[in-house]
N, C-alpha and C. Protein backbone atom coordinates (compact mmCIF):
# COMPACT_ATOMS: atom_id res chain seq x y z
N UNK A 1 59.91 78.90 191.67
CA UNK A 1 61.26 78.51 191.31
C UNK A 1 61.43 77.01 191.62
N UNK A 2 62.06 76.12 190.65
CA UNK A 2 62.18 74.55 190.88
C UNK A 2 63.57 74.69 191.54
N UNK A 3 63.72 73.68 191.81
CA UNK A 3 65.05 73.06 192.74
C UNK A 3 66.16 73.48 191.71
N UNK A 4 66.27 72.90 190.29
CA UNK A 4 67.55 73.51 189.60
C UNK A 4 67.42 75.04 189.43
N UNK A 5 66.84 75.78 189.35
CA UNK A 5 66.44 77.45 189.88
C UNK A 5 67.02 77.79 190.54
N UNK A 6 66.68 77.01 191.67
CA UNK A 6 66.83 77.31 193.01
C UNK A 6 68.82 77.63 192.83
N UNK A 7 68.98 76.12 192.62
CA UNK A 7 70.41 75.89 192.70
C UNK A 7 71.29 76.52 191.77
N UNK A 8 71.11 76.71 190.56
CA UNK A 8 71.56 77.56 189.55
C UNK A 8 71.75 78.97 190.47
N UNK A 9 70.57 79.54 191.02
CA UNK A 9 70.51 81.53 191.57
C UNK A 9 71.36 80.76 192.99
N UNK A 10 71.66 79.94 193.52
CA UNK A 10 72.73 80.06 195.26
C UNK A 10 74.46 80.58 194.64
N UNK A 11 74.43 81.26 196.08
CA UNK A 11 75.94 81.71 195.37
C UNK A 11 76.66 80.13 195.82
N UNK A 12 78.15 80.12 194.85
CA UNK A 12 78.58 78.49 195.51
C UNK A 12 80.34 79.25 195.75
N UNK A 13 81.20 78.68 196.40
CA UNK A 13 82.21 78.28 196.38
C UNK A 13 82.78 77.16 195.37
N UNK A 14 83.81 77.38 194.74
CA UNK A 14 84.34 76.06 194.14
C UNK A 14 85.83 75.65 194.87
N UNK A 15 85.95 74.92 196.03
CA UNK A 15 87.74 75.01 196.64
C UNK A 15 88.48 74.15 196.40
N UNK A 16 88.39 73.36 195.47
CA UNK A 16 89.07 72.45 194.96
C UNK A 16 89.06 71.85 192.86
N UNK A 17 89.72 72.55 192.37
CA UNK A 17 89.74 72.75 190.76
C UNK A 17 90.98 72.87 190.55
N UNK A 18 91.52 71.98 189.85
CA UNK A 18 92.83 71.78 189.38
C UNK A 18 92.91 72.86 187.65
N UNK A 19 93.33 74.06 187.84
CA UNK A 19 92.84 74.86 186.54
C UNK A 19 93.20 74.16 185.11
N UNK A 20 94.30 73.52 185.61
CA UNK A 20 94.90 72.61 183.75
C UNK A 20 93.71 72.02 183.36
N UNK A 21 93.49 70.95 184.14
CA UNK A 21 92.19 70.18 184.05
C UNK A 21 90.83 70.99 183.74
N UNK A 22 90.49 72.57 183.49
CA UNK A 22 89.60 72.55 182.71
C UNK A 22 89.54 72.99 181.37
N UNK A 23 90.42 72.66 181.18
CA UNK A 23 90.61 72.89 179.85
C UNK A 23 89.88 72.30 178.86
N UNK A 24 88.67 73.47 178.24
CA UNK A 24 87.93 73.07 176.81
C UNK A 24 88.72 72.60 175.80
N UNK A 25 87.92 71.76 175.47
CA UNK A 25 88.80 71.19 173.96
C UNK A 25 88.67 72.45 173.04
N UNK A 26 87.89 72.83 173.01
CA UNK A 26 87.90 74.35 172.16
C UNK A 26 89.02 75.21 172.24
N UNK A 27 89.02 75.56 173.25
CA UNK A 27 90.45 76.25 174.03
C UNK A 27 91.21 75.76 173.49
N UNK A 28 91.80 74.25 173.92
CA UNK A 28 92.80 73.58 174.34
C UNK A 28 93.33 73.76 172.47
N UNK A 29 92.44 73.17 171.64
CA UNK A 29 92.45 73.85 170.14
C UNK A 29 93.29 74.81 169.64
N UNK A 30 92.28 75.86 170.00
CA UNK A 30 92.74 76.82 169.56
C UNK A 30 94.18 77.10 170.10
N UNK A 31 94.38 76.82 171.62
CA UNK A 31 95.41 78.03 172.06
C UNK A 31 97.00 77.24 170.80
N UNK A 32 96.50 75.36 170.97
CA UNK A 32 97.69 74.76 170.41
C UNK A 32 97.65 75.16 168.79
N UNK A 33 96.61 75.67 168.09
CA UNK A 33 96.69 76.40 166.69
C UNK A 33 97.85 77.48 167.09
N UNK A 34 97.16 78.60 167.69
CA UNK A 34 97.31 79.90 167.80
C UNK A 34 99.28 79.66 168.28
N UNK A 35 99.77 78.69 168.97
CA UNK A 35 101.05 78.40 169.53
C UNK A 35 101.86 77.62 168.52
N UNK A 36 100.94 77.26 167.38
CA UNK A 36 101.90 76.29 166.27
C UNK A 36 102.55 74.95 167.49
N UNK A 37 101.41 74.59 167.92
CA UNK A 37 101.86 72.86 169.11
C UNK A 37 101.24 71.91 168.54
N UNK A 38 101.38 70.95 168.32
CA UNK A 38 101.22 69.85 167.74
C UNK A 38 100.35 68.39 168.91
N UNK A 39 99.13 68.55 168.71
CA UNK A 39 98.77 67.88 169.81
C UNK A 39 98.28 66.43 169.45
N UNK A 40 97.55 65.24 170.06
CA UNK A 40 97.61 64.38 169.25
C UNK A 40 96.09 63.98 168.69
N UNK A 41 95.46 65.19 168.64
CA UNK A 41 94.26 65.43 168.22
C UNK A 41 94.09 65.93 167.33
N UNK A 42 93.33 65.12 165.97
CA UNK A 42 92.92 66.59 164.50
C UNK A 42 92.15 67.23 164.65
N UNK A 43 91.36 67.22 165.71
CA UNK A 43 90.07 68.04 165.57
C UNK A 43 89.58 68.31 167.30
N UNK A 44 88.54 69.04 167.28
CA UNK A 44 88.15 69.45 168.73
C UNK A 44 87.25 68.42 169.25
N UNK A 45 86.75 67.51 167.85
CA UNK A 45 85.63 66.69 168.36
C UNK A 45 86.56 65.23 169.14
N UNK A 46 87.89 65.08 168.12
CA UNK A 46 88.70 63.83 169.03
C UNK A 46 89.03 64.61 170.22
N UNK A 47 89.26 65.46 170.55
CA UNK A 47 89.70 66.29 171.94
C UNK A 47 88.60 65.99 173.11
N UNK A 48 87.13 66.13 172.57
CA UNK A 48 86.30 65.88 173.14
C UNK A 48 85.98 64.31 173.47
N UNK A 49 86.33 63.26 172.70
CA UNK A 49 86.41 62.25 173.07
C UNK A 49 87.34 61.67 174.06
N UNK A 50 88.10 62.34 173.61
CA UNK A 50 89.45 61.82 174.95
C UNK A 50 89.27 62.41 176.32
N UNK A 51 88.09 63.30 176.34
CA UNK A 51 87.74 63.60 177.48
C UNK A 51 86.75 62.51 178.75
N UNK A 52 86.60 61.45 177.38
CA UNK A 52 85.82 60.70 178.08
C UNK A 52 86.48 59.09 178.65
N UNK A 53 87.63 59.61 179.69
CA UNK A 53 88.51 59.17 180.31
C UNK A 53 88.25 57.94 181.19
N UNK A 54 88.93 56.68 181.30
CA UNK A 54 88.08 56.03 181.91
C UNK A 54 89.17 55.43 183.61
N UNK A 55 89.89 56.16 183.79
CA UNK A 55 90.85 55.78 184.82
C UNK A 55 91.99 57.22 185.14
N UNK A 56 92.84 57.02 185.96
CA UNK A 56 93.65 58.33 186.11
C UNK A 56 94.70 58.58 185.12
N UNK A 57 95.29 57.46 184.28
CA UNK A 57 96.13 58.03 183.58
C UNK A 57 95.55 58.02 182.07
N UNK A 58 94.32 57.69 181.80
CA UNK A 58 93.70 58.44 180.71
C UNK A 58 93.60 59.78 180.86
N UNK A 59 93.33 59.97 182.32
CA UNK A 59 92.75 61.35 182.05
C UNK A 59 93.88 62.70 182.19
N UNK A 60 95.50 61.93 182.68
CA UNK A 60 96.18 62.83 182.68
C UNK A 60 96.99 62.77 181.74
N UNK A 61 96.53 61.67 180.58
CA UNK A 61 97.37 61.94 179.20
C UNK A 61 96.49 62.87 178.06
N UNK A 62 95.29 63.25 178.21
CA UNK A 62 95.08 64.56 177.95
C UNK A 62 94.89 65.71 178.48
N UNK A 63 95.07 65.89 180.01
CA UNK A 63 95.40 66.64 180.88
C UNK A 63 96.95 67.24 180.48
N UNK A 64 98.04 66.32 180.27
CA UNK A 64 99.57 66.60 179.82
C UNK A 64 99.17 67.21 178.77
N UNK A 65 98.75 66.73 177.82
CA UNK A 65 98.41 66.66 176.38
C UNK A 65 98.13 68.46 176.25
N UNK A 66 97.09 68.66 176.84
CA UNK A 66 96.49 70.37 177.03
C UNK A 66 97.59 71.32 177.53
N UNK A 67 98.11 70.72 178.74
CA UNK A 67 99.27 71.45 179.65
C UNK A 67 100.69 72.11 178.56
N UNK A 68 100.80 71.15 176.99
CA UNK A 68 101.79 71.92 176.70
C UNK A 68 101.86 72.38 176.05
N UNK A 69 100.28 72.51 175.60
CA UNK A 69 99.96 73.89 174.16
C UNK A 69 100.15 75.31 175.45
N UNK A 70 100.33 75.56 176.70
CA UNK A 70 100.81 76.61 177.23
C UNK A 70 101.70 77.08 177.57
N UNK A 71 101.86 78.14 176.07
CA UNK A 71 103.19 78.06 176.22
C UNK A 71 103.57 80.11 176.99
N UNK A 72 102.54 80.85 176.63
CA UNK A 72 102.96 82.64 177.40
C UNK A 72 101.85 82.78 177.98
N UNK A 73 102.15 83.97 178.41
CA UNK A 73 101.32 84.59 179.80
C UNK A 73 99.90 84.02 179.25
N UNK A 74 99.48 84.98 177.93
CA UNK A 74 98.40 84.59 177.46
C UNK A 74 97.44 83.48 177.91
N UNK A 75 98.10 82.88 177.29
CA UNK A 75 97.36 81.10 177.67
C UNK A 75 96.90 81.03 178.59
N UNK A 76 98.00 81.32 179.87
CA UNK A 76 97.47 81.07 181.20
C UNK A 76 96.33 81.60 181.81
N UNK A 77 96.40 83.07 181.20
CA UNK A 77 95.28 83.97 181.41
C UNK A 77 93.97 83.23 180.49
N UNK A 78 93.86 83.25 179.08
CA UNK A 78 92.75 82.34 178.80
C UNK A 78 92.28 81.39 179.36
N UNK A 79 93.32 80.18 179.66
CA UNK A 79 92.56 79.28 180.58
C UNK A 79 91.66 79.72 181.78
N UNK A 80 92.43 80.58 182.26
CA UNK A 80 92.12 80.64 183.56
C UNK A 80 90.50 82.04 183.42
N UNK A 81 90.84 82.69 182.43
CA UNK A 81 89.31 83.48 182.31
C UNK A 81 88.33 82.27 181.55
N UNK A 82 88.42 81.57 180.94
CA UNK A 82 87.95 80.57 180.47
C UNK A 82 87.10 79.75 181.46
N UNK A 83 87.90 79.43 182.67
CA UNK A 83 86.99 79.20 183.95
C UNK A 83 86.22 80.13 184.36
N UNK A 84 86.66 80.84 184.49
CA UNK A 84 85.99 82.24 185.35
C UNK A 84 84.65 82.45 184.63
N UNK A 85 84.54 82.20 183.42
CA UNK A 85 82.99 82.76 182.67
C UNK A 85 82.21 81.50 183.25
N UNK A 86 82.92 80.65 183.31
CA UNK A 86 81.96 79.21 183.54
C UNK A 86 81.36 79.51 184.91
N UNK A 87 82.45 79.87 185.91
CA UNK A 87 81.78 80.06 187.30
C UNK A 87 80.93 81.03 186.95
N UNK A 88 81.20 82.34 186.75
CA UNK A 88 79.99 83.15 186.51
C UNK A 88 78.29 82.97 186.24
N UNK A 89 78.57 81.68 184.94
CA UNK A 89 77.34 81.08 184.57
C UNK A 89 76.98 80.46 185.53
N UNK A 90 77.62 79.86 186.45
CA UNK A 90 76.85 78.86 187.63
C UNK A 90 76.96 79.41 188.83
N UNK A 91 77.24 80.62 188.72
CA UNK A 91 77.03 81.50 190.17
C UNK A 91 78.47 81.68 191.44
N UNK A 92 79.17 80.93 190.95
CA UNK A 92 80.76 80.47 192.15
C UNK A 92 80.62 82.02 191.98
N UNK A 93 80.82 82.37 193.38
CA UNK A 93 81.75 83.86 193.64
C UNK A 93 82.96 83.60 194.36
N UNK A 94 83.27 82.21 194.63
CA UNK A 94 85.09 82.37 195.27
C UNK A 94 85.09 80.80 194.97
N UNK A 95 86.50 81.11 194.30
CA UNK A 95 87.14 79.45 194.24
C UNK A 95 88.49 79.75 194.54
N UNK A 96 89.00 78.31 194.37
CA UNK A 96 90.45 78.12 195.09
C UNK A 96 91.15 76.96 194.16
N UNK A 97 92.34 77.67 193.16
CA UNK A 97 92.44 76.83 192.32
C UNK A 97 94.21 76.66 192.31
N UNK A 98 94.00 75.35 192.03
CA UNK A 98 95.36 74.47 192.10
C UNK A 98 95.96 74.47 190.91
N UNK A 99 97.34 75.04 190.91
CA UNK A 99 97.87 75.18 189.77
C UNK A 99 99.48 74.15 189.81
N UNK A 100 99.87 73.52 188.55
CA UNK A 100 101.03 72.32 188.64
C UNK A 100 102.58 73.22 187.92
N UNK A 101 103.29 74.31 188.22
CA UNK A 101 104.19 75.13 188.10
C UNK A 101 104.58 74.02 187.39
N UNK A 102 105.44 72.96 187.87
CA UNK A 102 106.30 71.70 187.16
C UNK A 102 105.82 71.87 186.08
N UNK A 103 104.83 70.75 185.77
CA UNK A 103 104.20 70.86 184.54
C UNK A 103 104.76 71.76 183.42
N UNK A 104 104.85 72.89 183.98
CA UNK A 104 105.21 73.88 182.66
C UNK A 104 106.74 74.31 182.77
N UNK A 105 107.16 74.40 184.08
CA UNK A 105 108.57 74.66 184.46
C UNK A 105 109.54 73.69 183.53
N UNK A 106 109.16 72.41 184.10
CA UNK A 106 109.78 70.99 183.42
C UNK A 106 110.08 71.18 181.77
N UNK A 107 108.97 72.26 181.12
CA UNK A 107 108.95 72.28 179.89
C UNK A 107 110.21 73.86 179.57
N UNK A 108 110.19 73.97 180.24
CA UNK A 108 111.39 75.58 179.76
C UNK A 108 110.61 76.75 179.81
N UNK A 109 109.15 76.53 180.32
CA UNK A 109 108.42 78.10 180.83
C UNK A 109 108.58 78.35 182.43
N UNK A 110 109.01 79.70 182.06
CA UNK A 110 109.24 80.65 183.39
C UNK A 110 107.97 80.34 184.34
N UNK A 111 108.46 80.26 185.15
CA UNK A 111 107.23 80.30 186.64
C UNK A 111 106.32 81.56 186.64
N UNK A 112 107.55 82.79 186.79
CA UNK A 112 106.47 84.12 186.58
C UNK A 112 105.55 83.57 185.51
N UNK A 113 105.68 83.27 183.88
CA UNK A 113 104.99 83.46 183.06
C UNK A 113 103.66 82.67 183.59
N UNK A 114 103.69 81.17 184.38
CA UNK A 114 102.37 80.84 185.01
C UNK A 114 101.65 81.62 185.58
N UNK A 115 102.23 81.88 186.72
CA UNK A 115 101.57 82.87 187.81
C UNK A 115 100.87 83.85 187.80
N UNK A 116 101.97 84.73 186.86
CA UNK A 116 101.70 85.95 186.09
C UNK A 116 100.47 85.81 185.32
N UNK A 117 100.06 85.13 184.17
CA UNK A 117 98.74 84.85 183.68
C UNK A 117 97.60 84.42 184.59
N UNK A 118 97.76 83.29 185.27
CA UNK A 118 96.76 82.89 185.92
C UNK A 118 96.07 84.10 186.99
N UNK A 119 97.44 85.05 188.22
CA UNK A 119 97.11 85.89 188.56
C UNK A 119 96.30 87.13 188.08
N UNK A 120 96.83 87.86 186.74
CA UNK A 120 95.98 88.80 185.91
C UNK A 120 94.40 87.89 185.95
N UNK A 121 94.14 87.04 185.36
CA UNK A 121 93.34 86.48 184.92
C UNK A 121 92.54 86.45 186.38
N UNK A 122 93.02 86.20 187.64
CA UNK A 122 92.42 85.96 188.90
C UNK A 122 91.62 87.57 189.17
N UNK A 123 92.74 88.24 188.88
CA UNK A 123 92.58 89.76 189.55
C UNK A 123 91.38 90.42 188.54
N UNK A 124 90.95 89.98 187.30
CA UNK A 124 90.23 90.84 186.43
C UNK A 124 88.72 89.65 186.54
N UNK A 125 88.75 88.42 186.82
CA UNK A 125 87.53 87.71 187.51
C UNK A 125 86.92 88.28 188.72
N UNK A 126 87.76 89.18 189.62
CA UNK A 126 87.14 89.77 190.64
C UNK A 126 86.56 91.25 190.24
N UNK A 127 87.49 92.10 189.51
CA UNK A 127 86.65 93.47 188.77
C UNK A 127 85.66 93.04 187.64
N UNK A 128 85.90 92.43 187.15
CA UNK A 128 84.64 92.36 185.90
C UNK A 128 83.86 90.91 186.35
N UNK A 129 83.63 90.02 186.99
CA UNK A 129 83.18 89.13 187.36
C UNK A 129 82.41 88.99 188.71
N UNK A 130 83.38 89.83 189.77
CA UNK A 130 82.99 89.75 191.01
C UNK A 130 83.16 88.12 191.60
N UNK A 131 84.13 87.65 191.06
CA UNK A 131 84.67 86.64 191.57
C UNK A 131 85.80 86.03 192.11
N UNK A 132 86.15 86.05 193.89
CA UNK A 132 87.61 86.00 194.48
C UNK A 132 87.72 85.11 194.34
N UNK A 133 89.15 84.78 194.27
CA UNK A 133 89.82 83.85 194.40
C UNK A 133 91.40 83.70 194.80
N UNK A 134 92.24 82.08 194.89
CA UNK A 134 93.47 81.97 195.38
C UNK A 134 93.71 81.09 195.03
N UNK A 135 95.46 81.20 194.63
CA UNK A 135 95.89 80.39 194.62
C UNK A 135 96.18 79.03 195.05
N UNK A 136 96.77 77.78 194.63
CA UNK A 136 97.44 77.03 195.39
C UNK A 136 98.29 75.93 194.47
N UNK A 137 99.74 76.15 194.98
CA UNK A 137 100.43 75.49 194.03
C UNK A 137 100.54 74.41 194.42
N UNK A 138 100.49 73.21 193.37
CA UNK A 138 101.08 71.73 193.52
C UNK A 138 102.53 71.60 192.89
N UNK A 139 102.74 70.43 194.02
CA UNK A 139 103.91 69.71 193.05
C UNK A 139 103.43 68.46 192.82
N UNK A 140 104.03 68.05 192.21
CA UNK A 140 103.80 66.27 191.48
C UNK A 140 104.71 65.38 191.84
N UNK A 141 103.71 64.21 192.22
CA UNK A 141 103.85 63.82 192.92
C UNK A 141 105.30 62.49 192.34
N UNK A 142 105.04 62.20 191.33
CA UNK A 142 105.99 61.64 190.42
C UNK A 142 107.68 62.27 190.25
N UNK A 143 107.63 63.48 190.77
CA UNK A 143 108.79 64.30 190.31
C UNK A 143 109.35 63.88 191.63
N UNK A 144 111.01 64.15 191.61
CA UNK A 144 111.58 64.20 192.86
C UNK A 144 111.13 64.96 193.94
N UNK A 145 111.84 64.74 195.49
CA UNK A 145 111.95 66.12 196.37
C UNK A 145 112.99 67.06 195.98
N UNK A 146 113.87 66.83 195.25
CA UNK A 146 115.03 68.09 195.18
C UNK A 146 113.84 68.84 194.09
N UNK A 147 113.15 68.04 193.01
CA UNK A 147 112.47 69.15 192.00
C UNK A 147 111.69 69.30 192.38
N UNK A 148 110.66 69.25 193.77
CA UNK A 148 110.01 70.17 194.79
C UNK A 148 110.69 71.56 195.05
N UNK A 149 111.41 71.18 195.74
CA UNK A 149 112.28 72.10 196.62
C UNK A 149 112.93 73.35 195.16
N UNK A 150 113.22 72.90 194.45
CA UNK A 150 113.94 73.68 193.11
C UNK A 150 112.25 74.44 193.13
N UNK A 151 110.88 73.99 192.82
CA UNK A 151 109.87 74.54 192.57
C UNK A 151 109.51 75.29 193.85
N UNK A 152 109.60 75.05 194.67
CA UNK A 152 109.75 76.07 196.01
C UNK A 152 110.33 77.32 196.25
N UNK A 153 111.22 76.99 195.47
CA UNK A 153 112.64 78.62 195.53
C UNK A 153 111.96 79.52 194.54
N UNK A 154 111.37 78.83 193.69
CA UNK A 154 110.78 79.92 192.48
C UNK A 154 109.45 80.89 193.02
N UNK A 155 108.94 79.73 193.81
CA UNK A 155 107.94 80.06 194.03
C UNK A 155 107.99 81.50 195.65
N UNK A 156 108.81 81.32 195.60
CA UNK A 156 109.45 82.33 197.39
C UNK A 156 109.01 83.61 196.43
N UNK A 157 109.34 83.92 195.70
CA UNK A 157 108.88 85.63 195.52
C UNK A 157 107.71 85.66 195.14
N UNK A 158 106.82 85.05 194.72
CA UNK A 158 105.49 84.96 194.82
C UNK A 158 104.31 84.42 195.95
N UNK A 159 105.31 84.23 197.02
CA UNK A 159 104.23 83.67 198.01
C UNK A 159 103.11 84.37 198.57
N UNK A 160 102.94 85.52 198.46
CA UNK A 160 101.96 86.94 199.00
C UNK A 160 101.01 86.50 197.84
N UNK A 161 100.85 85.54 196.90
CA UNK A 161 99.85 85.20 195.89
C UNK A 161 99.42 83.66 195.99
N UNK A 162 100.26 83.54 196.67
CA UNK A 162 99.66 81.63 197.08
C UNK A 162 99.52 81.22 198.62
N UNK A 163 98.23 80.77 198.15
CA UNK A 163 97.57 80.64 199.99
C UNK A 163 97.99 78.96 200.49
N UNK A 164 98.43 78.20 199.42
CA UNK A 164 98.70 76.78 199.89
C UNK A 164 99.50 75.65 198.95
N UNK A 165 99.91 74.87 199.23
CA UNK A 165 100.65 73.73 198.31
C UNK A 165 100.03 72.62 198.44
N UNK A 166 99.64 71.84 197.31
CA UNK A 166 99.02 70.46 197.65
C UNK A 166 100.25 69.88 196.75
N UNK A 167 99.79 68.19 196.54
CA UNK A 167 100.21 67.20 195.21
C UNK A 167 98.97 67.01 194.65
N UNK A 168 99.75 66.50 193.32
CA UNK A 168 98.96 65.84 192.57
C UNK A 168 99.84 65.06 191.81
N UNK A 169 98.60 64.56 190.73
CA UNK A 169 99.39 63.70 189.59
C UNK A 169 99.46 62.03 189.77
N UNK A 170 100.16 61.67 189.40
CA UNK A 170 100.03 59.75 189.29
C UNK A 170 101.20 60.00 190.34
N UNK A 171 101.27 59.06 191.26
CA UNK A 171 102.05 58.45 192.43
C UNK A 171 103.12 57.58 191.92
């Protein structure tokens, strides 16, 4: 067995993955077909170019860009099984992924409807995948503290599903 062998068959942890951010241009495609969203890409191959980001707010104007072709549970769950096959292929049996509620809240989607997808999507990576995982919500860092705190209250009946809060985003 060579060293990439080697490393490919180790089980890994992944504890830090912002889930918006992996969004395939394929995906990201389709889900904005399948949602009738209008993105500022004709094709999957410009999607793929804009992936090739050269600072932080390149990379979170197609990071936004992806974030608002999601629009129901669905989505969230695709994205988020969408990762899950990837870890599979590279062996992760537990990650810990950061999810931006705002982001989609800001847009007029329900919080459950995040959670709710990403969670299903968490809970069926561990039966058909064998891969745990947890939550952790961000706020952004750009947004106020009262629209923290507003994302906080939502988040109170779901806390038995989120193990932590970070930031993110442009400062």
């Amino acid at each position: 067995m060579n060293r990439l062998e080697l490393i490919q068959a180790l089980p890994k942890a992944e504890l830090h993955v912002h889930i918006e951010g992996t969004f395939e241009p394929e995906l990201m495609f389709a889900i904005a077909q399948r949602n009738e969203i209008s993105i500022p890409y004709k094709s999957v191959e410009e999607v793929k170019q804009a992936y090739n980001f050269h600072n932080l707010q390149s990379f979170l104007d197609i990071y936004y860009a992806g974030a608002n072709v999601l629009i129901h549970e669905q989505d969230y769950y695709d994205l988020a099984w969408a990762y899950f096959e990837k870890c599979a292929d590279d062996n992760v049996v537990h990650t810990e992924m950061f999810f931006d509620p705002q982001t989609h809240t800001d847009r007029g989607i329900a919080f459950e409807t995040v959670i709710n997808g990403l969670q299903k999507a968490c809970d069926d990576a561990k039966a058909k995948l064998g891969i745990t995982s947890h939550l952790i919500m961000c706020f952004l860092r750009h947004l106020s503290e009262e629209a923290a705190f507003e994302t906080l209250e939502q988040a109170l009946s779901y806390k038995d599903q989120i193990i932590g809060v970070g930031l993110d985003s442009s400062e």
